[in-house]
C-alpha atoms as a PDB file:
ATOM      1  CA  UNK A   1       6.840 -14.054  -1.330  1.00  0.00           C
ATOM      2  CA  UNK A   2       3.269 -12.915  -1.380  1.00  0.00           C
ATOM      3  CA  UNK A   3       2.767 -14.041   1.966  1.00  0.00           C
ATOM      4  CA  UNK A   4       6.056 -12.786   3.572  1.00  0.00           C
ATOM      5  CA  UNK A   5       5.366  -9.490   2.068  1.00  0.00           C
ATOM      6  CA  UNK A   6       1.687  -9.548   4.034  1.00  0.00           C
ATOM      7  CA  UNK A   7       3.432 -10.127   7.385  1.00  0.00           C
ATOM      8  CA  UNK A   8       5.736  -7.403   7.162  1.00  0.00           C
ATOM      9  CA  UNK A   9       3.085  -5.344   6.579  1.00  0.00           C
ATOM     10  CA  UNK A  10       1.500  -6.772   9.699  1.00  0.00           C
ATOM     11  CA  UNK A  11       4.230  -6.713  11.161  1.00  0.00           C
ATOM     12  CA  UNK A  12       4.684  -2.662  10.650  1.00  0.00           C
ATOM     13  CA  UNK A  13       1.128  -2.085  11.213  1.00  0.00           C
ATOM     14  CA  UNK A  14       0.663  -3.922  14.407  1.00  0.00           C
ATOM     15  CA  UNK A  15      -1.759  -6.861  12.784  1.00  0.00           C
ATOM     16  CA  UNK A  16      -1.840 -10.192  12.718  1.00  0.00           C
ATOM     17  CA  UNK A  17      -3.608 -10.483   9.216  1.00  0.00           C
ATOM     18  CA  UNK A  18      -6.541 -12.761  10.036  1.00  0.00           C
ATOM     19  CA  UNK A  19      -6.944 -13.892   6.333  1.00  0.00           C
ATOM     20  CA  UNK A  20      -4.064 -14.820   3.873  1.00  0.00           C
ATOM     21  CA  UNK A  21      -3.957 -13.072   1.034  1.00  0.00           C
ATOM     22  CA  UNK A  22      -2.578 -15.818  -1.115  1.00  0.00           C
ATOM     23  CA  UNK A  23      -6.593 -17.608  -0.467  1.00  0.00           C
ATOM     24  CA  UNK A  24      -7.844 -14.008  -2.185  1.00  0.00           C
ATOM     25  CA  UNK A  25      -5.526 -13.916  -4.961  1.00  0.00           C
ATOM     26  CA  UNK A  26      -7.028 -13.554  -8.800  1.00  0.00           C
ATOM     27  CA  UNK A  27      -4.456 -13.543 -11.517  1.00  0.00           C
ATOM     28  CA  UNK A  28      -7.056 -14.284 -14.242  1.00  0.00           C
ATOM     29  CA  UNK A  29      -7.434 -10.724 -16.245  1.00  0.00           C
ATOM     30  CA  UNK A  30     -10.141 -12.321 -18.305  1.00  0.00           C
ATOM     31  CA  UNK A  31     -12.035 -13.628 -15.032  1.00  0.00           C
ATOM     32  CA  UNK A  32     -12.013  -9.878 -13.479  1.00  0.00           C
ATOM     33  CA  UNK A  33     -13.363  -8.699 -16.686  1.00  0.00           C
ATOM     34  CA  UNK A  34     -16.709 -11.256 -16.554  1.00  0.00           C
ATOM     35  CA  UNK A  35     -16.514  -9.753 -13.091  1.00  0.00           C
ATOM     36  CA  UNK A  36     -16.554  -6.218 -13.521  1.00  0.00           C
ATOM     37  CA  UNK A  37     -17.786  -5.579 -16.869  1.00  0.00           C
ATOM     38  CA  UNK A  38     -16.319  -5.007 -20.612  1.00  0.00           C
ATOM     39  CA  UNK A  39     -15.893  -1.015 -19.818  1.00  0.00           C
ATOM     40  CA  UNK A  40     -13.553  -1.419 -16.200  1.00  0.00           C
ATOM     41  CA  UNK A  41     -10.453   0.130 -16.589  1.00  0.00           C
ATOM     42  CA  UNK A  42      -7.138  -2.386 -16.985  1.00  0.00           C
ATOM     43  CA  UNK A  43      -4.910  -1.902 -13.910  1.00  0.00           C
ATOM     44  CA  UNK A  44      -2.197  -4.160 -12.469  1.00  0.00           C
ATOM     45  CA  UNK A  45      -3.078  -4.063  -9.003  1.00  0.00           C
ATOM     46  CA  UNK A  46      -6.779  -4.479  -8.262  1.00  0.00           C
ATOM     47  CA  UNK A  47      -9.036  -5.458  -4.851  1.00  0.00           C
ATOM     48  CA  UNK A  48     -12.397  -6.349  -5.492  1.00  0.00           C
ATOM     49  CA  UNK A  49     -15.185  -5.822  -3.392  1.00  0.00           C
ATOM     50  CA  UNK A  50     -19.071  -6.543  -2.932  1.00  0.00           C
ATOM     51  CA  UNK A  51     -21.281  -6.310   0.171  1.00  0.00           C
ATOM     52  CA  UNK A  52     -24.268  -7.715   0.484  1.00  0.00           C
ATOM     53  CA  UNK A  53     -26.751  -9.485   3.042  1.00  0.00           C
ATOM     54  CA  UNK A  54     -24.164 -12.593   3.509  1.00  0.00           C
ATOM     55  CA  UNK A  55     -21.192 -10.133   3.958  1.00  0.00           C
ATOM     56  CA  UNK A  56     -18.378  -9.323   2.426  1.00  0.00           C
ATOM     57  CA  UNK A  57     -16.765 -11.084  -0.582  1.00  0.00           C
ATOM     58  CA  UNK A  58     -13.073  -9.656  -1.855  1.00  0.00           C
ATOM     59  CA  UNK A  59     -10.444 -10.621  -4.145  1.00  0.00           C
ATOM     60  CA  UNK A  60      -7.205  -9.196  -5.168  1.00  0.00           C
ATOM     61  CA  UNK A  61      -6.452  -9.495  -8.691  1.00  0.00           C
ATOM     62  CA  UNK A  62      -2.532  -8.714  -9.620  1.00  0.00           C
ATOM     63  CA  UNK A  63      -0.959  -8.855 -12.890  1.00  0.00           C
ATOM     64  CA  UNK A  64       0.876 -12.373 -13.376  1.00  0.00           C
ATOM     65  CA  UNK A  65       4.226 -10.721 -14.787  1.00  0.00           C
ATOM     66  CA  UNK A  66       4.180  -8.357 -12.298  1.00  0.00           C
ATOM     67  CA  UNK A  67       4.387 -11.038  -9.737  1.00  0.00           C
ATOM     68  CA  UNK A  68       7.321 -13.253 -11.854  1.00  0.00           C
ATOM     69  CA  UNK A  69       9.271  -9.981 -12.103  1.00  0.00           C
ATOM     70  CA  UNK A  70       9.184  -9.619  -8.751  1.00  0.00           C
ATOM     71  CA  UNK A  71       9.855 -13.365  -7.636  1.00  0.00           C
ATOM     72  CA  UNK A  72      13.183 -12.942 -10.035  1.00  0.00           C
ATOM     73  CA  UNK A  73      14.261 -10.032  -7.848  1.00  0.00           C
ATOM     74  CA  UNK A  74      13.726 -11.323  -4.777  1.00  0.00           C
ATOM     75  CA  UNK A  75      13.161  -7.756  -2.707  1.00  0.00           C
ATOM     76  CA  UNK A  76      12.952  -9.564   0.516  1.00  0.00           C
ATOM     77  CA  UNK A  77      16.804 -10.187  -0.360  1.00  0.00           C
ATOM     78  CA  UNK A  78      17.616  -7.009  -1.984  1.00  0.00           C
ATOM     79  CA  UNK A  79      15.265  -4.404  -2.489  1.00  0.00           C
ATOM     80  CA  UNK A  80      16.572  -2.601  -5.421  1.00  0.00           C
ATOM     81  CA  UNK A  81      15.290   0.570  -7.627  1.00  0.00           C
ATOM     82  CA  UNK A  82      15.045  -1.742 -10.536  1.00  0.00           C
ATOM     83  CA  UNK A  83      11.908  -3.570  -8.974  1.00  0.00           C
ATOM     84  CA  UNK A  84      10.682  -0.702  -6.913  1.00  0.00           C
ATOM     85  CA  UNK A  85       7.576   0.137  -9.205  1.00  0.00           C
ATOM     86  CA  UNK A  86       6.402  -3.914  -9.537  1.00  0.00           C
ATOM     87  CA  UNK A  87       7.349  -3.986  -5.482  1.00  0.00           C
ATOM     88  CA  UNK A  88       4.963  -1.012  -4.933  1.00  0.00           C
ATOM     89  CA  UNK A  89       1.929  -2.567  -6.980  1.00  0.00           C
ATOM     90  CA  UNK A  90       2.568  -6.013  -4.763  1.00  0.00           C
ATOM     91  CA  UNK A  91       2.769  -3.832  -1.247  1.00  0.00           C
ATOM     92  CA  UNK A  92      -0.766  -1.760  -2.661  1.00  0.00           C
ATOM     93  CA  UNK A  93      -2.821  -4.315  -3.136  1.00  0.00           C
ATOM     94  CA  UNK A  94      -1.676  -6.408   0.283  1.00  0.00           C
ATOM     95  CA  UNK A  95      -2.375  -3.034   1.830  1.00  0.00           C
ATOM     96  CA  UNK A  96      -5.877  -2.418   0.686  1.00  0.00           C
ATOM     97  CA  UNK A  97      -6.643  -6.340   1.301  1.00  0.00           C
ATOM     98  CA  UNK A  98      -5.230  -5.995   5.118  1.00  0.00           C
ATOM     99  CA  UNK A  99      -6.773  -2.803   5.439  1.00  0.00           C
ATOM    100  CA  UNK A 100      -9.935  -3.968   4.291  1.00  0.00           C
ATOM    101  CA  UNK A 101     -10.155  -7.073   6.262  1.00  0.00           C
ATOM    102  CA  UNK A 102      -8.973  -5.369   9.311  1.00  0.00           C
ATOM    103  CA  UNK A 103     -11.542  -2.567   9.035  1.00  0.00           C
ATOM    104  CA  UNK A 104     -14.626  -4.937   8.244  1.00  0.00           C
ATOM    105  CA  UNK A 105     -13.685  -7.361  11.238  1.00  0.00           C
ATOM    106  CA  UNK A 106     -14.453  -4.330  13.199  1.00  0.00           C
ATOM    107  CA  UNK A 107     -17.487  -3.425  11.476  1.00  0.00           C
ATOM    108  CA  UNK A 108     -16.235  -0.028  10.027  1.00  0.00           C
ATOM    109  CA  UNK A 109     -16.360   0.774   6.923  1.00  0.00           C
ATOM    110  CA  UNK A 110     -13.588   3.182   4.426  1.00  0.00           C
ATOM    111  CA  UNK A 111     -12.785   5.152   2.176  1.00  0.00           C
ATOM    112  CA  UNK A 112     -11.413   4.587  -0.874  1.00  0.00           C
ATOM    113  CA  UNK A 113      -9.543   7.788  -0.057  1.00  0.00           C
ATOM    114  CA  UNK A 114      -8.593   6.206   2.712  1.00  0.00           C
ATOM    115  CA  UNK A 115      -7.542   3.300   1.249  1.00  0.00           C
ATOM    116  CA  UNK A 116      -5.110   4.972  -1.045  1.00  0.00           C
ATOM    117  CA  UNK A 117      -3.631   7.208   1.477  1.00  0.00           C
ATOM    118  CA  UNK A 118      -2.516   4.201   3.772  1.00  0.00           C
ATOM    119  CA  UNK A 119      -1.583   2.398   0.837  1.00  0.00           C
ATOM    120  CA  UNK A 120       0.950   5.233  -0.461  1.00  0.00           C
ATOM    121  CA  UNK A 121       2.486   5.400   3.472  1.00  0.00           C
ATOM    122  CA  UNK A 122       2.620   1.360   3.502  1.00  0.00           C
ATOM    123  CA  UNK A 123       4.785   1.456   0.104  1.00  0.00           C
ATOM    124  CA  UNK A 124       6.964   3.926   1.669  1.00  0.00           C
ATOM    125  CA  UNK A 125       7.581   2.286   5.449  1.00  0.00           C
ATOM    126  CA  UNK A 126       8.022  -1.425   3.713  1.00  0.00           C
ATOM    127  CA  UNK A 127      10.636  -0.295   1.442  1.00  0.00           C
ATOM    128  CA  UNK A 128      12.183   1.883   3.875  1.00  0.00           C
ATOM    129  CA  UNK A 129      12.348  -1.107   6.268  1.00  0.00           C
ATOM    130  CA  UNK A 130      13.734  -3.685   2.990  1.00  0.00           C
ATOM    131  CA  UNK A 131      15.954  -1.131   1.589  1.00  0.00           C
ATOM    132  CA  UNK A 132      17.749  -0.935   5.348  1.00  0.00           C
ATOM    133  CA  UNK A 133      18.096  -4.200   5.812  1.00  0.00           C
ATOM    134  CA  UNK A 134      20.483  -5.090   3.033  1.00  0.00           C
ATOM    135  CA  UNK A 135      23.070  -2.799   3.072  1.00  0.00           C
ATOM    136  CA  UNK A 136      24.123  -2.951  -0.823  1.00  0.00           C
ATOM    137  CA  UNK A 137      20.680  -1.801  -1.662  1.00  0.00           C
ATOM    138  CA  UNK A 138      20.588   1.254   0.153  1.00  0.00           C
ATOM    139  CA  UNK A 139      23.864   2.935  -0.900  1.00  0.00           C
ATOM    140  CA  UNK A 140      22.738   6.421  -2.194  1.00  0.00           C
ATOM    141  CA  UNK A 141      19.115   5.650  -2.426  1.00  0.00           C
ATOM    142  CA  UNK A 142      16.511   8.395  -1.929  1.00  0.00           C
ATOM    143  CA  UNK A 143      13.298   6.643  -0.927  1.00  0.00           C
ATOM    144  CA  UNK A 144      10.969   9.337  -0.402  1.00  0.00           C
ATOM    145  CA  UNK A 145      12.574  10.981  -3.819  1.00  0.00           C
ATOM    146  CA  UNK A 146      11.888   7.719  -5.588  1.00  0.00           C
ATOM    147  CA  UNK A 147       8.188   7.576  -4.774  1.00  0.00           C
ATOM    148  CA  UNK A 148       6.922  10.769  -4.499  1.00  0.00           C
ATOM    149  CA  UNK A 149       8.773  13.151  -6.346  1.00  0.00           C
ATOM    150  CA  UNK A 150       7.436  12.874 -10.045  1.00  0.00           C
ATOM    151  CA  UNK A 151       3.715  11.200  -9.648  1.00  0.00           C
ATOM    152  CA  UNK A 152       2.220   9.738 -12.531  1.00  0.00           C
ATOM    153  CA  UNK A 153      -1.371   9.499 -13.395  1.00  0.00           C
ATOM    154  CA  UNK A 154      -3.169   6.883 -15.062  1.00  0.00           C
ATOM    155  CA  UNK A 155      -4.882   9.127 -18.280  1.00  0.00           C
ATOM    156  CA  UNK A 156      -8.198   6.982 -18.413  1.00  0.00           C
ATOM    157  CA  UNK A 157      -9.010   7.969 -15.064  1.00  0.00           C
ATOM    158  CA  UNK A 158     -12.363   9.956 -14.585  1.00  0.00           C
ATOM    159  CA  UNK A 159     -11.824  13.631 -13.327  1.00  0.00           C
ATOM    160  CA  UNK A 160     -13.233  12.414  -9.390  1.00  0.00           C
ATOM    161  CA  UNK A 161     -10.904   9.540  -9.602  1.00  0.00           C
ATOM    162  CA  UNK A 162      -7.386  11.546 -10.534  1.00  0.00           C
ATOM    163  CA  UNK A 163      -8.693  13.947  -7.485  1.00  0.00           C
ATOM    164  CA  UNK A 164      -8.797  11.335  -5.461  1.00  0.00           C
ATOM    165  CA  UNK A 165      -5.267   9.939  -6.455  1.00  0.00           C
ATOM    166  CA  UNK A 166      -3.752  13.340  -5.951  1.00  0.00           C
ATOM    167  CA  UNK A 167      -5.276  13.811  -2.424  1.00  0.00           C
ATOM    168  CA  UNK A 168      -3.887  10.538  -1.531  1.00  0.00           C
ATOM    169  CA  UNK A 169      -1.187  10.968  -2.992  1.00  0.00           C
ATOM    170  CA  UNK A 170      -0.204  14.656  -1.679  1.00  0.00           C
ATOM    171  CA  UNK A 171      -1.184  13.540   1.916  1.00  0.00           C
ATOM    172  CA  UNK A 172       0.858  10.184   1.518  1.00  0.00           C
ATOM    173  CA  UNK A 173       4.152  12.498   0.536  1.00  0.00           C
ATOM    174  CA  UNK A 174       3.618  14.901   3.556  1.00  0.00           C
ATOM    175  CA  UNK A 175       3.221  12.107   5.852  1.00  0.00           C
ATOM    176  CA  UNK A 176       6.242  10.195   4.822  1.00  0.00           C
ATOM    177  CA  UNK A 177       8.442  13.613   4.834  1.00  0.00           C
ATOM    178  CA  UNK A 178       6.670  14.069   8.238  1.00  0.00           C
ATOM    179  CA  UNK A 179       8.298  10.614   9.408  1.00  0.00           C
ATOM    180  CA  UNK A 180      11.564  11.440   7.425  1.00  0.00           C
ATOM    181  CA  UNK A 181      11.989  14.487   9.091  1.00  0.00           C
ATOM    182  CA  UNK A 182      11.059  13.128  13.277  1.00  0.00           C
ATOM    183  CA  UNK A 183      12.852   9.593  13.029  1.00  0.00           C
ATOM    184  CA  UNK A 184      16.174   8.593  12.306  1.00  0.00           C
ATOM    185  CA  UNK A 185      16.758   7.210   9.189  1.00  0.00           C
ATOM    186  CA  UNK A 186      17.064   3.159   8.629  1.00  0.00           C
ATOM    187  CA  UNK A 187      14.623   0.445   9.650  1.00  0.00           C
ATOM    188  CA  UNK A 188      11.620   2.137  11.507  1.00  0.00           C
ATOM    189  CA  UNK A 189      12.233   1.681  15.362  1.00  0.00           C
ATOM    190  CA  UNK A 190      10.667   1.017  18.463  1.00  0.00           C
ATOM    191  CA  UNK A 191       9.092   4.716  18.697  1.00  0.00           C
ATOM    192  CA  UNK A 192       8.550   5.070  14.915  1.00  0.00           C
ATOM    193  CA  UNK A 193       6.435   1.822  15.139  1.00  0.00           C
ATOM    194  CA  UNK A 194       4.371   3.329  17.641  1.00  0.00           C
ATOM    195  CA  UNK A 195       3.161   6.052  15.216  1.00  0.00           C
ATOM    196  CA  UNK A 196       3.020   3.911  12.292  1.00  0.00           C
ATOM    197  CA  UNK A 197       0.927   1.269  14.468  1.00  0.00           C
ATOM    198  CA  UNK A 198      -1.470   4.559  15.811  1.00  0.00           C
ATOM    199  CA  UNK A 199      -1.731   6.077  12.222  1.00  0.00           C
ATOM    200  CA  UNK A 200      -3.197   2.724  10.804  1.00  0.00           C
ATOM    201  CA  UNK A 201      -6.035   2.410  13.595  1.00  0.00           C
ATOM    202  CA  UNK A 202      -6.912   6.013  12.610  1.00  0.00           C
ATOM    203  CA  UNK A 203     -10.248   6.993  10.354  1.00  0.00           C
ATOM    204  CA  UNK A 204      -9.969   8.878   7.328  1.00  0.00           C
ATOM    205  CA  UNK A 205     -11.087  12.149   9.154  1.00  0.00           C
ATOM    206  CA  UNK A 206      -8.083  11.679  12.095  1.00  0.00           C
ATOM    207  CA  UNK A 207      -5.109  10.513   9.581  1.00  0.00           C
ATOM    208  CA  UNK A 208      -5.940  13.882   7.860  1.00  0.00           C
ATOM    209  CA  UNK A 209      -6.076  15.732  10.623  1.00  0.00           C
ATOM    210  CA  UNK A 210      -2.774  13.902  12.043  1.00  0.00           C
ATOM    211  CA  UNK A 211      -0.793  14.621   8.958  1.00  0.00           C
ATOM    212  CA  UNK A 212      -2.028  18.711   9.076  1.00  0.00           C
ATOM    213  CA  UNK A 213      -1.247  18.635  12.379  1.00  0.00           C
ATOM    214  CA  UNK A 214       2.374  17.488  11.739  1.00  0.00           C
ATOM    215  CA  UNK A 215       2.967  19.928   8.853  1.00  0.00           C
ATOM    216  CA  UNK A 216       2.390  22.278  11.261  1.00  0.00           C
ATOM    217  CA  UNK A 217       4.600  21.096  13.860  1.00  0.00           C
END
């Protein structure tokens, strides 16, 4: 699953992932701990990164029972509401890891702004485009309601950290309303591929301006 999920987001984005994330994949809690230090904050979904004079090493750790929950409900089958939240923590951390690995084979380096911002419009176009193609899943679903209406907060997070959240996540929203409101609705097409594809390429400074620019529209 882990893998089919990474090449629908390549497929979306335009990519052909050059690494699989399945080689990258921690699931060890304990192990990211003698990693990171007593004091790093739990999460479910976590890429890990450090740069030095060989290059780049990364991981992504994800929560085991996360993953099993997900396996059970099969959202490449059915995408349902039930499994939206565990499906969204899966799509994250593929999206950072793609993002990453697309980003350093080019020798440019982001954000973690950045990183969260494509992340949130990644969740939102891959269960857009799963939620379409099953017909019983979609009946009466409000994606963009789902996702973005009610955001929650980790509480442990530092005051620079929940800033950045927010931004990411209030430029994710207007971004996906953005697409909501200029394509029709269902699996993204030829044209909404286009500016999904072009959005992804874009630096932090550009997908910002892109998304003012289509508020203003």
């Amino acid at each position: 699953m882990l893998r089919e999920l990474q090449q629908l987001h390549g497929r979306l984005c335009g990519i052909e992932p050059a690494a699989d994330v399945r080689d990258y994949l921690v699931t060890d809690a304990d192990l990211v701990k003698t990693w990171e230090g007593p004091d790093a904050r739990a999460a479910d979904e976590k890429l890990l990164l450090v740069e030095d004079d060989d290059g780049l090493a990364i991981a992504l750790y994800l929560e085991p029972e996360v993953l099993s929950r997900l396996d059970v409900a099969d959202p490449l089958n059915s995408l349902s509401p039930d499994c939206l939240a565990d499906f969204c923590k899966v799509v994250e951390g593929i999206s950072h890891f793609n993002y990453v690995v697309f980003s350093a084979a080019r020798e440019r380096r982001v954000t973690q702004l950045e990183l969260e911002m494509q992340a949130e419009v990644d969740k939102y176009v891959s269960a857009r485009t799963l939620i379409h193609q099953s017909p019983e899943s979609r009946a009466g679903v409000n994606l963009w309601q789902l996702l973005f209406a009610d955001p929650v907060f980790s509480t442990d997070l530092s005051s620079a950290e929940r800033e950045r959240y927010k931004t990411a996540w209030d430029l994710g929203a207007s971004y996906c309303r953005s697409l909501e409101a200029r394509y029709a609705e269902g699996v993204p097409d030829r044209s909404m591929l286009r500016e999904l594809r072009r959005f992804f390429r874009l630096p932090q400074p550009d997908k910002v301006s892109h998304i003012n620019a289509m508020n203003f529209a």
